[in-house]
Structures are given as structure tokens and as C-alpha cells.
Protein backbone atom coordinates (compact mmCIF):
# COMPACT_ATOMS: atom_id res chain seq x y z
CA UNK A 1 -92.00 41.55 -18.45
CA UNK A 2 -89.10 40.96 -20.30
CA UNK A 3 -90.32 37.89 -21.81
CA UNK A 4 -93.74 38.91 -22.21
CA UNK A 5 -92.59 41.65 -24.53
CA UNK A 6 -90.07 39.37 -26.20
CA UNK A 7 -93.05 36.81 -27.29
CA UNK A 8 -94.87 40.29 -27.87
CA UNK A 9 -92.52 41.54 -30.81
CA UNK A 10 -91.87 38.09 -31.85
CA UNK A 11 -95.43 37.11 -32.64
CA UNK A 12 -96.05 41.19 -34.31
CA UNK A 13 -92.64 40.30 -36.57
CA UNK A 14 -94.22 36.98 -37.48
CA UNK A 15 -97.36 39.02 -38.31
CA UNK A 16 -95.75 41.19 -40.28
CA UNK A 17 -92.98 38.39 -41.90
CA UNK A 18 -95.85 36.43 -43.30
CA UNK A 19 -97.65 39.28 -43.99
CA UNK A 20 -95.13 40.55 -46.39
CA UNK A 21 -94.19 36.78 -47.77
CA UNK A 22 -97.85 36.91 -48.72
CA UNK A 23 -98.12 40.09 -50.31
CA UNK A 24 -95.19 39.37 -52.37
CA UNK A 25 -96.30 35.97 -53.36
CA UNK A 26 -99.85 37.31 -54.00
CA UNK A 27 -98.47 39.95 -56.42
CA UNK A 28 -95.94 37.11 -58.35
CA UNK A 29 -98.64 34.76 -58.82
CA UNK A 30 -100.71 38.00 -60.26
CA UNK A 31 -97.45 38.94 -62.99
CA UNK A 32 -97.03 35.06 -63.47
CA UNK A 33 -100.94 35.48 -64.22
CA UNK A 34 -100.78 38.24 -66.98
CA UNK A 35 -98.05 36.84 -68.54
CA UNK A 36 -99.77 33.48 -69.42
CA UNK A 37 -103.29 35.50 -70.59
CA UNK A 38 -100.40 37.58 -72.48
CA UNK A 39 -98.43 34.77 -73.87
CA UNK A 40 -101.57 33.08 -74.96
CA UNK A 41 -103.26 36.22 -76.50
CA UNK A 42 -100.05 36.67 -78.56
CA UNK A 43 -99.93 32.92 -79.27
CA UNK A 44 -103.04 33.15 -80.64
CA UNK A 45 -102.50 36.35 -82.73
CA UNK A 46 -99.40 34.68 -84.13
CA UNK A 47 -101.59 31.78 -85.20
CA UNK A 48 -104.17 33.77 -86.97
CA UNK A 49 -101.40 35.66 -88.71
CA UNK A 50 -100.34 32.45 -90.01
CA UNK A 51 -103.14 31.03 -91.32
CA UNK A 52 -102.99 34.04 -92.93
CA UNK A 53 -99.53 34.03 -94.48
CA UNK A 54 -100.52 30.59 -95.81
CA UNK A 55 -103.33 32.05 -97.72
CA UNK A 56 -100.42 34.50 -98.91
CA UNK A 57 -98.12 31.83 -100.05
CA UNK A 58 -100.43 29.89 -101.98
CA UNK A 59 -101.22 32.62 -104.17
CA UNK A 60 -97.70 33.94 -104.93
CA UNK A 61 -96.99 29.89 -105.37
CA UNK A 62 -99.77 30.34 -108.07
CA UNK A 63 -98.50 33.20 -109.40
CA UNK A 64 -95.40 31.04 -110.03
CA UNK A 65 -96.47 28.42 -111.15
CA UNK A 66 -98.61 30.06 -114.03
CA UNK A 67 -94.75 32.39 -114.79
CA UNK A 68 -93.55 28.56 -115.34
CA UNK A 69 -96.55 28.02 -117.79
CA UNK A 70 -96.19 31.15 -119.66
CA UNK A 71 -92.37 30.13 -119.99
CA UNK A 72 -93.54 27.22 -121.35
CA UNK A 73 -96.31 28.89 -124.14
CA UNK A 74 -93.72 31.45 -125.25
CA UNK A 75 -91.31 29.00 -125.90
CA UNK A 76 -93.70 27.02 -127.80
CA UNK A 77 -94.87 29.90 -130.06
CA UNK A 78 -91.17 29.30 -131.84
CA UNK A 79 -92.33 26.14 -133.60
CA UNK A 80 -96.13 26.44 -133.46
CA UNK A 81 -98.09 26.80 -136.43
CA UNK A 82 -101.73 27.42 -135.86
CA UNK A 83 -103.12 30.70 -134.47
CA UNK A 84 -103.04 31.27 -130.89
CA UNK A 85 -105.79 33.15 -129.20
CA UNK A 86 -105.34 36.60 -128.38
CA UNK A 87 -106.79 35.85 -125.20
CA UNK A 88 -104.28 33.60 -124.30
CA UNK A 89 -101.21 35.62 -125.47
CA UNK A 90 -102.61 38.52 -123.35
CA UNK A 91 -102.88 36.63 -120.12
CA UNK A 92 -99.72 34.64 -120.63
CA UNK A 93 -97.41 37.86 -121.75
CA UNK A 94 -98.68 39.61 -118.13
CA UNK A 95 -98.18 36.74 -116.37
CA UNK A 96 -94.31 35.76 -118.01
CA UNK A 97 -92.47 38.20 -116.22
CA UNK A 98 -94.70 39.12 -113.39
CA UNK A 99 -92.93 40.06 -109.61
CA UNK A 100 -94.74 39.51 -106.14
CA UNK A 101 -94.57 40.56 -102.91
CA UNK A 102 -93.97 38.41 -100.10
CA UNK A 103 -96.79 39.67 -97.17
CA UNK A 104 -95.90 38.30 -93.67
CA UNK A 105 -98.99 38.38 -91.18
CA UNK A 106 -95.78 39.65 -88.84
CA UNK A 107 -98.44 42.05 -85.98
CA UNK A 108 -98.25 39.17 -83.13
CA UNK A 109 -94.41 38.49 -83.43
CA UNK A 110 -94.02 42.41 -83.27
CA UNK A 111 -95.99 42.43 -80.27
CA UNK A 112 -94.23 39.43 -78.78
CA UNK A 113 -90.94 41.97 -79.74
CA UNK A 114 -91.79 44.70 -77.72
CA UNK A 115 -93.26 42.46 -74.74
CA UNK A 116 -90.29 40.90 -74.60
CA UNK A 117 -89.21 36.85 -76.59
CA UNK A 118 -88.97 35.64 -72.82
CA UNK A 119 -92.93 35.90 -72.60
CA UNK A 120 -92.81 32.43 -74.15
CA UNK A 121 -91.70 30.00 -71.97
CA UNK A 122 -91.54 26.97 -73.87
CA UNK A 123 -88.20 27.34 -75.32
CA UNK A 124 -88.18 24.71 -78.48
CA UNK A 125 -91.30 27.20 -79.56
CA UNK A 126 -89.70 30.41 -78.73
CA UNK A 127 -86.92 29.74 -80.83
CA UNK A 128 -89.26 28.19 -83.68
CA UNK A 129 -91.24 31.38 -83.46
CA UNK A 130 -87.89 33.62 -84.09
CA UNK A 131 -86.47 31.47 -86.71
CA UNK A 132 -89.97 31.78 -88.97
CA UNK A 133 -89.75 34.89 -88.67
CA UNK A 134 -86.52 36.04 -88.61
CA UNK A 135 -84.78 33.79 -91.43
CA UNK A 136 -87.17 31.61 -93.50
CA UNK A 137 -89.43 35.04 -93.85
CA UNK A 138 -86.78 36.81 -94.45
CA UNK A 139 -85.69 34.59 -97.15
CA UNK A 140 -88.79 34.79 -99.26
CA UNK A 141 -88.97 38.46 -99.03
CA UNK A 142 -85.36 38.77 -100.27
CA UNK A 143 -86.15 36.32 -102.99
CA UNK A 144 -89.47 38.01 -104.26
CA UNK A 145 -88.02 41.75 -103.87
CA UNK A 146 -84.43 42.35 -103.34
CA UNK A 147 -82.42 39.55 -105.17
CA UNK A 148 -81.39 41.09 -108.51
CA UNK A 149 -82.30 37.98 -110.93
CA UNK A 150 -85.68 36.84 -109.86
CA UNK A 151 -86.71 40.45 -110.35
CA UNK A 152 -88.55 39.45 -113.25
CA UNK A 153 -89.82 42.85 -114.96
CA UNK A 154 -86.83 44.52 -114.29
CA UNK A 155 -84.37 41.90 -115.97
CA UNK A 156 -86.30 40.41 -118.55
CA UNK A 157 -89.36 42.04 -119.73
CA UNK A 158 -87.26 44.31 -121.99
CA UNK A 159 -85.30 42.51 -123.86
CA UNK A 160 -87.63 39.77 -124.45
CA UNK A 161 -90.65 42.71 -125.28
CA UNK A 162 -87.93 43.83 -127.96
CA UNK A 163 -87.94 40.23 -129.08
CA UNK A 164 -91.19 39.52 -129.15
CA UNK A 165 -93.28 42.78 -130.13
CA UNK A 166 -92.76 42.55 -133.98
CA UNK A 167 -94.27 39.89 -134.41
CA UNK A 168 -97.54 41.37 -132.89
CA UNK A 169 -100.39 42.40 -135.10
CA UNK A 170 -102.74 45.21 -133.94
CA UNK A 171 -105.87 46.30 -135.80
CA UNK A 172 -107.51 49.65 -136.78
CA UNK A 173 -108.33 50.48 -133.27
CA UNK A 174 -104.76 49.71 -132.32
CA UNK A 175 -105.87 46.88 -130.20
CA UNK A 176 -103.40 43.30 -130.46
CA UNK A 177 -105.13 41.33 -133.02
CA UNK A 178 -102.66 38.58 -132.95
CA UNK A 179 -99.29 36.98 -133.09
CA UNK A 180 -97.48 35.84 -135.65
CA UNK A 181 -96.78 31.93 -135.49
CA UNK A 182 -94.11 30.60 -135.49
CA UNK A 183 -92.13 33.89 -134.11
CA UNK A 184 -90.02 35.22 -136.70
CA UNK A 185 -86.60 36.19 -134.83
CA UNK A 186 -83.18 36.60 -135.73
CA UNK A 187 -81.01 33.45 -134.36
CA UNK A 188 -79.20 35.48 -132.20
CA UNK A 189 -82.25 36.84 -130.61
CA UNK A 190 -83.44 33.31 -130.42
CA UNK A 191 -80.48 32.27 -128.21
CA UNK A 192 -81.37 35.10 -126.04
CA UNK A 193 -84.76 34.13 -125.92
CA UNK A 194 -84.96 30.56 -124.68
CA UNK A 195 -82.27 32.04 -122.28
CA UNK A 196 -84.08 34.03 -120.32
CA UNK A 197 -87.40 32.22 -120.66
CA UNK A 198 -84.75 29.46 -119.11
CA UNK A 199 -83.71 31.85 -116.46
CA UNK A 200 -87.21 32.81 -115.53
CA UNK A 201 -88.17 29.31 -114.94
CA UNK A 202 -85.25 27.95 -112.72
CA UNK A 203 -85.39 31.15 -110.80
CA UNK A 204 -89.41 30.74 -110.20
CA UNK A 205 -88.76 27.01 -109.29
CA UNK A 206 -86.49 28.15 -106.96
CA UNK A 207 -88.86 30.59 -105.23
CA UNK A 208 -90.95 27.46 -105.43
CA UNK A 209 -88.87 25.33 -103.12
CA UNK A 210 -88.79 27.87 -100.49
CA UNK A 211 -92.45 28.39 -100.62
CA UNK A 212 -93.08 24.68 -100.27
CA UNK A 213 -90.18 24.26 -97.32
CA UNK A 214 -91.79 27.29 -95.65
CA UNK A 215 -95.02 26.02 -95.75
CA UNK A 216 -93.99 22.98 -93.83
CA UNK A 217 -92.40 25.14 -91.33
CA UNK A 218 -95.77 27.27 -90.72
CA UNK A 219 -97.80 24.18 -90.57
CA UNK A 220 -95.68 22.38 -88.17
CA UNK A 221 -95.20 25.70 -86.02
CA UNK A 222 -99.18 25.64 -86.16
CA UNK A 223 -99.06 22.58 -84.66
CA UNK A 224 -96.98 23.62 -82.23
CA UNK A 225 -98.85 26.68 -81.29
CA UNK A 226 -102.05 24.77 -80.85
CA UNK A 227 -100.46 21.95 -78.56
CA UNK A 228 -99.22 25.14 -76.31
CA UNK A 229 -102.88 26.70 -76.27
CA UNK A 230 -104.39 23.85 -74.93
CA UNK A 231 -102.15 23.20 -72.21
């Protein structure tokens, strides 16, 4: 009887050991299961954000790139000598000293936040992810609104309006008819002139660098992303 009983309760333990193992396995491989349809959901929402930023960067790049221009016309306008359309002085004085915004797509890496940075389990890409975000974004958005001298309006567009606006012409309706060519300023207020035109282009070729080296980081990270998704 005694050994009856004891294969008894050994087989029911057995039962119930595997029973359990199986159970616990069963729910592991279920949280293993929602964290890859969760880590890819979020991959993918990170890669649609950054298509998204790209879009973002290209036109603040153009937005620089026509400040550099307008540098360039309003330092010409010193030694030109035919008239310049008033077209052209319109678009270019709006554009000289012009600020931006740096938008970051940033929805899936807040997700991936509060879900937790360990959903990713590809480390290399984790810490690519964090470093996007966290420093090169962080980076531009200093540059664009925080960093005192590339604040364009705010440092410039005084001083060079007090330069400038004399030599403006405006007709009966009080609309700009034209500008006077070439500028007729003081030599002292020429110096600080080509200065800060000066200023406002090394500062937006700056901003320029960082756009370009950030762009190769979000294409790259792309890349990346992609290669994970199809795993």
C-alpha cells in the first residue's frame, strides 16, 4: 500500500510539476509575444516619425540657405548701382533675419519612454535610438531656439532695420516703392553692417552642418530600423 500510494503522489506531483512548468512557460512565451508586436509597432512609429523629421529638416535647411542668400543681396546693395526690384528686397529683407523651429516627430520614442528603453532588444539600435533623440535633437533645437546668437530677429534685425530703413522709399499709399542703390550709410554703420550680415551667415552655416550630420544619422538609423522590421 505503501508503495502504491508513493507512485500515487509521485505521478499527481509530476502532474501538477509539469503542469505548472507549462503554465508558466505558456504565459512567458505570451509577454515575450507582446513585447515583439510592441517593439515592432513602436519601431515602426519611430520610423514614420522620421521620415517625417526629414521632411522637417529640409525645409529649415532651406530656410537657411535662402538667410545665406539674402546675406549675400544685402551686402551687395552697398556697391550696386541699378534698381533692385521691390519684389526682391521684400522677400529677401523677411527672409535675412528669419528664426525656425526645430519640430522632432518625437510620439514613438515617448512611447518607447514610458514602455520602458529595454523593449528594444537589439542593443547597438537601442542606444542609436536614445542618442537621436536625446543629443543630436537636442542640439538642433538648442541651436534654432535657445542659443543667444543664432537668434536671428532678436540680435540683428534691429540694428541692421536702423541701418537700412532710410534708404527705403515708400509712395503715396505708404507702400515700399524702392531702395536706394548703392545704400547710403555712415562708415561706421557700414562696419556694423557687413558684421552682422557676417555673423548671420557663419551662424546659419553652422546650423547647416548639424542639419546635414543629422540627416546622416536619421538615414542610417532608418536603415537600421528597417533591417530590425524584417527580421
Amino acid at each position: 500500500m505503501k508503495r502504491k500510494n508513493w507512485k500515487k503522489y509521485s505521478f499527481e506531483f509530476l502532474s501538477i510539476f509539469i503542469a505548472v512548468i507549462s503554465a508558466f512557460a505558456l504565459n512567458n512565451w505570451n509577454e515575450n509575444r507582446k513585447d515583439e508586436i510592441a517593439e515592432t509597432k513602436i519601431l515602426s512609429e519611430i520610423s514614420i516619425g522620421l521620415k517625417k523629421d526629414l521632411e522637417d529638416i529640409e525645409l529649415n535647411k532651406l530656410g537657411h540657405e535662402l538667410g545665406i542668400k539674402s546675406v549675400d543681396f544685402f551686402k551687395k546693395l552697398l556697391t550696386r548701382q541699378e534698381p533692385v526690384p521691390k519684389d526682391s528686397i521684400l522677400r529677401n529683407y523677411f527672409i535675412l533675419t528669419r528664426d525656425f523651429f526645430s519640430v522632432q516627430n518625437a510620439s514613438g520614442y515617448e512611447n518607447l519612454k514610458s514602455r520602458g528603453l529595454e523593449l528594444i532588444k537589439n542593443d547597438s539600435l537601442r542606444s542609436k535610438i536614445i542618442s537621436l533623440y536625446e543629443i543630436d535633437y537636442t542640439i538642433l533645437r538648442k541651436f534654432e531656439e535657445e542659443y543667444y546668437e543664432k537668434q536671428f530677429q532678436q540680435n540683428y534685425f534691429k540694428e541692421l532695420n536702423h541701418i537700412i530703413a532710410p534708404n527705403f522709399e515708400f509712395d503715396s499709399a505708404k507702400s515700399l516703392k524702392r531702395i536706394k542703390v548703392p545704400l547710403e550709410i555712415s562708415k561706421n554703420d557700414e562696419k556694423i553692417y557687413l558684421i552682422d550680415l557676417w555673423k548671420i551667415r557663419i551662424n546659419r552655416v553652422e546650423i547647416l552642418y548639424h542639419y546635414a550630420e543629422t540627416k546622416k544619422v536619421i538615414k542610417n538609423l532608418q536603415k537600421e530600423i528597417e533591417d530590425e522590421l524584417k527580421r
